[in-house]
Protein backbone atom coordinates (compact mmCIF):
# COMPACT_ATOMS: atom_id res chain seq x y z
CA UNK A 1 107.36 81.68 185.13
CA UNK A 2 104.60 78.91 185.84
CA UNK A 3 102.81 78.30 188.82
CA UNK A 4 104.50 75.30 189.55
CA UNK A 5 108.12 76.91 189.13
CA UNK A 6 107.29 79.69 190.97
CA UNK A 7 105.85 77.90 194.02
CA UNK A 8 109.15 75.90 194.04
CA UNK A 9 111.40 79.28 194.25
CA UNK A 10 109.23 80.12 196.86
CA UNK A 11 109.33 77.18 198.95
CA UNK A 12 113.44 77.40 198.71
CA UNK A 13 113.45 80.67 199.15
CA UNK A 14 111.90 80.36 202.29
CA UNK A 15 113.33 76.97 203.82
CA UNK A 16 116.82 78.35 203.51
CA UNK A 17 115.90 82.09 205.14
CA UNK A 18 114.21 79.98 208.31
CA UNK A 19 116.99 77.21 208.21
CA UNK A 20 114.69 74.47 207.66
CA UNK A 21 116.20 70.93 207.12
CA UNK A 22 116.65 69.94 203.57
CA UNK A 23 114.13 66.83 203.57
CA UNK A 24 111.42 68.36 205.11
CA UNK A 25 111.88 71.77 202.55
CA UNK A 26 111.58 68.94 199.86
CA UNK A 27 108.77 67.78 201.24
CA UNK A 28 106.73 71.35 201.49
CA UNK A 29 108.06 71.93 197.94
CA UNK A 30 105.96 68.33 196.65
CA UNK A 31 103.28 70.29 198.65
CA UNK A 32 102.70 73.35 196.98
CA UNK A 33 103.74 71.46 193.32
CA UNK A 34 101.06 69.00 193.81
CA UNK A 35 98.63 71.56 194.47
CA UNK A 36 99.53 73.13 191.45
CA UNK A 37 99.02 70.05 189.12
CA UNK A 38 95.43 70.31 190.56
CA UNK A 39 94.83 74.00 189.50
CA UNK A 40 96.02 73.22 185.91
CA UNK A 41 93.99 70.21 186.15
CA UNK A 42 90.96 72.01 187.39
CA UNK A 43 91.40 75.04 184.59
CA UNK A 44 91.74 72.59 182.09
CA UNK A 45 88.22 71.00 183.19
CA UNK A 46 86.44 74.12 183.03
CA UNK A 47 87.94 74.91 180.06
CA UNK A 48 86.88 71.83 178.11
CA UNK A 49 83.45 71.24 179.94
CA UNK A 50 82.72 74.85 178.87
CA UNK A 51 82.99 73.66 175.44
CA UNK A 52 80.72 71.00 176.12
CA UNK A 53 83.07 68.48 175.40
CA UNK A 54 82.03 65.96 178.31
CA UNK A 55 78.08 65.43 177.76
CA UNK A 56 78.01 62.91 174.39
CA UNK A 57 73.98 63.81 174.75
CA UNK A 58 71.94 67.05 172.90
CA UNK A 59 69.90 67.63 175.87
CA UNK A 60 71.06 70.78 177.90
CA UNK A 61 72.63 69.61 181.35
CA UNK A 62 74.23 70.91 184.39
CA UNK A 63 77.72 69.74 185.24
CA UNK A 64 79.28 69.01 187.85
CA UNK A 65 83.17 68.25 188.67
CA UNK A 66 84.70 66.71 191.37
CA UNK A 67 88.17 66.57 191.14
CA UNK A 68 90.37 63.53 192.83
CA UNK A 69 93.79 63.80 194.12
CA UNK A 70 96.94 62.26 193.25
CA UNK A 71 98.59 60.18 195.42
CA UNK A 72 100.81 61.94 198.30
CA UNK A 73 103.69 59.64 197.97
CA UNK A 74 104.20 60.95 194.35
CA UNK A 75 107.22 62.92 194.25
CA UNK A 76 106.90 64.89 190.93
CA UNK A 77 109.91 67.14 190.13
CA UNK A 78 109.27 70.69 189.15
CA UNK A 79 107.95 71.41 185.98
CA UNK A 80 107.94 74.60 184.16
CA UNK A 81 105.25 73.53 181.94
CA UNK A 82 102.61 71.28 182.33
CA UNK A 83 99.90 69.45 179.47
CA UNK A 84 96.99 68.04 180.56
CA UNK A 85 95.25 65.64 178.12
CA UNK A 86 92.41 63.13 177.76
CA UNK A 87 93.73 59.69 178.09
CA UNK A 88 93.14 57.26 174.46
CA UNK A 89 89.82 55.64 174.81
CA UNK A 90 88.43 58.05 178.03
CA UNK A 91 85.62 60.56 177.87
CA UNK A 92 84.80 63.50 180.38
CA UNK A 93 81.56 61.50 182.01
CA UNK A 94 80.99 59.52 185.11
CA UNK A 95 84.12 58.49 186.75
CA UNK A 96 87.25 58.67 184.56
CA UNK A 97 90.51 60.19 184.79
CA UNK A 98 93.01 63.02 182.56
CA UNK A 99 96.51 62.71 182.66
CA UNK A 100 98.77 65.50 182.93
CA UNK A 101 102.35 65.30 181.63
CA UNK A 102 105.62 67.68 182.15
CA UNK A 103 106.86 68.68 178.60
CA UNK A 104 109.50 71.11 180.39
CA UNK A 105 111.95 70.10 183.48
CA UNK A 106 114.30 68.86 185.23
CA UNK A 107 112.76 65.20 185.34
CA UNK A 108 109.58 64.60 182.66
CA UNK A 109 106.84 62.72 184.13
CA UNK A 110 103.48 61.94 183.29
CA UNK A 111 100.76 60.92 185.85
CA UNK A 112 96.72 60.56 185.84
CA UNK A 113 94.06 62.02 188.22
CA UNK A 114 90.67 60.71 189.06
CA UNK A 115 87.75 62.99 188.18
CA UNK A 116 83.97 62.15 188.42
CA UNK A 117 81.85 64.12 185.95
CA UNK A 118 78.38 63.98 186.80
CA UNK A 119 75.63 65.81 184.59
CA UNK A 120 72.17 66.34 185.93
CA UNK A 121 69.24 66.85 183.78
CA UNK A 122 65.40 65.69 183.38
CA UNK A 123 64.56 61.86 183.41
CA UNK A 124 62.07 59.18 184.15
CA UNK A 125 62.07 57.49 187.32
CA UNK A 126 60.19 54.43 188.04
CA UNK A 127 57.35 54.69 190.86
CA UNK A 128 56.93 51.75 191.27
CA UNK A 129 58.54 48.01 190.96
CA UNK A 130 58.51 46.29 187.69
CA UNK A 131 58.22 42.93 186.24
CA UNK A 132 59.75 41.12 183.51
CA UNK A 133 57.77 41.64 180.55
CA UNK A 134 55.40 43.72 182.35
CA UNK A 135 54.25 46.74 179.67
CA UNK A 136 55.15 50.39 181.16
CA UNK A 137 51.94 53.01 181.52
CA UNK A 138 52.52 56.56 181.69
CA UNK A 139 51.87 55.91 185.72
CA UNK A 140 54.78 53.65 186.58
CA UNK A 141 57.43 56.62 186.13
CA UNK A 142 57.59 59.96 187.11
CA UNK A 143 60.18 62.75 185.85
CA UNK A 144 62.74 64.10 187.73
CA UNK A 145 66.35 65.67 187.54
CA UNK A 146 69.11 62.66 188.27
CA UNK A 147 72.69 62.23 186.94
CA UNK A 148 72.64 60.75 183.54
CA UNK A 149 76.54 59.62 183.98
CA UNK A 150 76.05 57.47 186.99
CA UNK A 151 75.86 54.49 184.79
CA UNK A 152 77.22 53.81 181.28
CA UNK A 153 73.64 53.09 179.92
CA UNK A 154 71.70 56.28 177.92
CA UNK A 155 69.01 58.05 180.09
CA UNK A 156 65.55 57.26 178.09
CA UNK A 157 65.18 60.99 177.55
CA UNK A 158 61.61 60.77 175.97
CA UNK A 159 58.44 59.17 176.89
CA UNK A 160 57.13 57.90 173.36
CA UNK A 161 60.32 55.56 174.49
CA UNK A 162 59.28 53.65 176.99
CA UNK A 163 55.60 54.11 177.53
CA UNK A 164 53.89 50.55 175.91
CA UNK A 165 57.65 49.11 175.68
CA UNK A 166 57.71 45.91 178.08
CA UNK A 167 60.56 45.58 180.80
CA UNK A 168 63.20 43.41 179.54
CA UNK A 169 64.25 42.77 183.36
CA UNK A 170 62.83 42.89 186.80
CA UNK A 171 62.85 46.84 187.44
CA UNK A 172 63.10 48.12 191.02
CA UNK A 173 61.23 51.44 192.38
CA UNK A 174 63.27 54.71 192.33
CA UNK A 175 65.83 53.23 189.07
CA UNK A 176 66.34 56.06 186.50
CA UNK A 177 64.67 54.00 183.29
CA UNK A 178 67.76 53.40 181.07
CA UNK A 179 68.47 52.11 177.60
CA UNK A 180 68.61 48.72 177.60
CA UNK A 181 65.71 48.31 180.23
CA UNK A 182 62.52 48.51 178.12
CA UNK A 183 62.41 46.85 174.25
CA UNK A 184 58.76 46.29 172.25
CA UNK A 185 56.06 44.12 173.25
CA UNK A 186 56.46 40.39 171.82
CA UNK A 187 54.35 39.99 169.19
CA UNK A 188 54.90 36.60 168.55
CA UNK A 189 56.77 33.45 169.84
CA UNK A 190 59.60 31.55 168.59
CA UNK A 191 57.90 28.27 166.46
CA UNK A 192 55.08 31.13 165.97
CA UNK A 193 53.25 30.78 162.15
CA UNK A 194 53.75 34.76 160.81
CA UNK A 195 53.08 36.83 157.75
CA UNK A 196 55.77 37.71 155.44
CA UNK A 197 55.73 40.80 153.14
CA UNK A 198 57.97 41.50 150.34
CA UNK A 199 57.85 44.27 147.75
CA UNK A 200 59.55 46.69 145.83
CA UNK A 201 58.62 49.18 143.28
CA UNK A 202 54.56 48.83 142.60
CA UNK A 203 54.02 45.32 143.76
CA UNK A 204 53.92 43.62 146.88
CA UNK A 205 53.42 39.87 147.89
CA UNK A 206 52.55 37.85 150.78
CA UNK A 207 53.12 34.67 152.09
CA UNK A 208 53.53 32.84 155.32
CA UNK A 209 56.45 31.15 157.48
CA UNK A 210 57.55 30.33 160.57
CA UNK A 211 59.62 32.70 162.93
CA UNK A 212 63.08 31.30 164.22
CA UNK A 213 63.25 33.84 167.50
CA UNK A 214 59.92 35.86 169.03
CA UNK A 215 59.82 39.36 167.72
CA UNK A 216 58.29 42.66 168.61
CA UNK A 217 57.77 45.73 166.70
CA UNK A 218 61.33 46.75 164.99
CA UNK A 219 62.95 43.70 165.82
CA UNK A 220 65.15 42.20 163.16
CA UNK A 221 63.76 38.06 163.00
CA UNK A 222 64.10 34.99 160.73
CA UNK A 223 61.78 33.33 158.93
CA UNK A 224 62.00 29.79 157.82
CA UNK A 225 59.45 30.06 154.89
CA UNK A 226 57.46 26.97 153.57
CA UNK A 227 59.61 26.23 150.78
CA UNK A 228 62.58 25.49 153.47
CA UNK A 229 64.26 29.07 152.38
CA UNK A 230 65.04 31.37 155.43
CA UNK A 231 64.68 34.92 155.09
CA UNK A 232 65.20 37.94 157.36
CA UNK A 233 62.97 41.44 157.91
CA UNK A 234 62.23 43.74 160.31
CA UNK A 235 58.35 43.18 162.65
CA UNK A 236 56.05 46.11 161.44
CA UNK A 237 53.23 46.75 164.32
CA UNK A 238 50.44 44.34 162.88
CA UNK A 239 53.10 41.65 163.43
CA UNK A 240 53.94 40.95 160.51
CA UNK A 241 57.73 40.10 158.86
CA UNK A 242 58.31 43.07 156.56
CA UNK A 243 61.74 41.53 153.48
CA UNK A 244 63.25 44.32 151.79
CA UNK A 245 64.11 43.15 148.52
């Protein structure tokens, strides 16, 4: 007999030994069965974050649950068996939600309960505030443990990833430096005159054009070349357009 079924029995059992009224025994029995949605929710949690289901990132981190409630004017008929799930397009990190659905009862219902996942592990944190376009030292962040799933951006995990990138937005003191933050240095303008390489197998050629956007090292540009063709490549770090042929 499941939890849920056998908290019922109980309930009944005991409202009709004491002579309780009928409404308020079916209100203790949505009581105890809610509770017991939230202990198959909760082992269902564990279970999966165990399996480390929740944390999309390589990194080692240390999770943390906090498990909402549903709301008290449900009234959920007994279920013998209960399947929690992941909801189509949901993931186990930040806030988010599972649903859990009766496959076996009187009544079938399905219903969804807010859950937070946070995960705590090493990251950068900014010391001090930042600039737009400003060019990130070693000194302006220090490391620290924060909750990678507070936001929906990445955590920069790795300083070869931000130190020398440029802030692509004012930055405030104590912010947890974030994909999306920091790109490469402009190495050029838009109107900008730039070198174009091409090559393939044992030759190589050069010529000059003028870039359509500014660009920094790995950027994707266009290049209107002198001939009035416009080609794309990727910015190597001398600046210059690199065309894959």
């Amino acid at each position: 007999m499941s939890i849920a079924r056998r908290a019922a029995v109980s309930v009944a059992t005991f409202c009709r030994k004491q002579g309780v009224l009928a409404a308020a025994c079916a209100l203790a029995a949505v009581s105890v069965h809610a509770q017991s949605v939230e202990q198959v929710s909760q082992q269902w949690l564990n279970n999966a974050l165990a399996q480390g289901s929740a944390s999309p990132q390589e990194m080692p981190l240390r999770l943390e649950v906090e498990l909402g409630r549903l709301d008290p004017r449900l009234n959920l008929a007994p279920c013998a068996r209960m399947e929690p799930y992941l909801p189509n397009g949901s993931k186990l990190w930040g806030r988010t939600r599972i649903g859990i659905r009766c496959l076996e009862g009187s009544r079938l219902w399905n219903v969804f309960m807010p859950v937070t996942v946070k995960a705590w592990g090493p990251a950068w944190v900014l010391t001090n505030n930042v600039t737009l376009g400003d060019v990130l030292s070693p000194q302006d962040a220090m490391q620290s443990e924060v909750d990678w799933a507070a936001e929906t951006a990445a955590v920069i995990a790795l300083p070869d990833d931000w130190v020398g990138q440029s802030a692509a937005r004012s930055l405030s003191s104590g912010q947890t430096l974030r994909q999306g933050m920091v790109r490469a240095p402009q190495l050029f303008k838009a109107g900008s005159p730039v070198k174009v390489v091409a090559g393939g197998t044992g030759f190589q050629v050069t010529s000059s054009g003028q870039a359509l956007s500014a660009g920094g090292q790995g950027q994707a540009v266009r290049v209107r070349m002198d001939n009035g063709r416009i080609v794309s490549g990727t910015v190597n770090a001398r600046g210059e357009v690199v065309v894959n042929q």
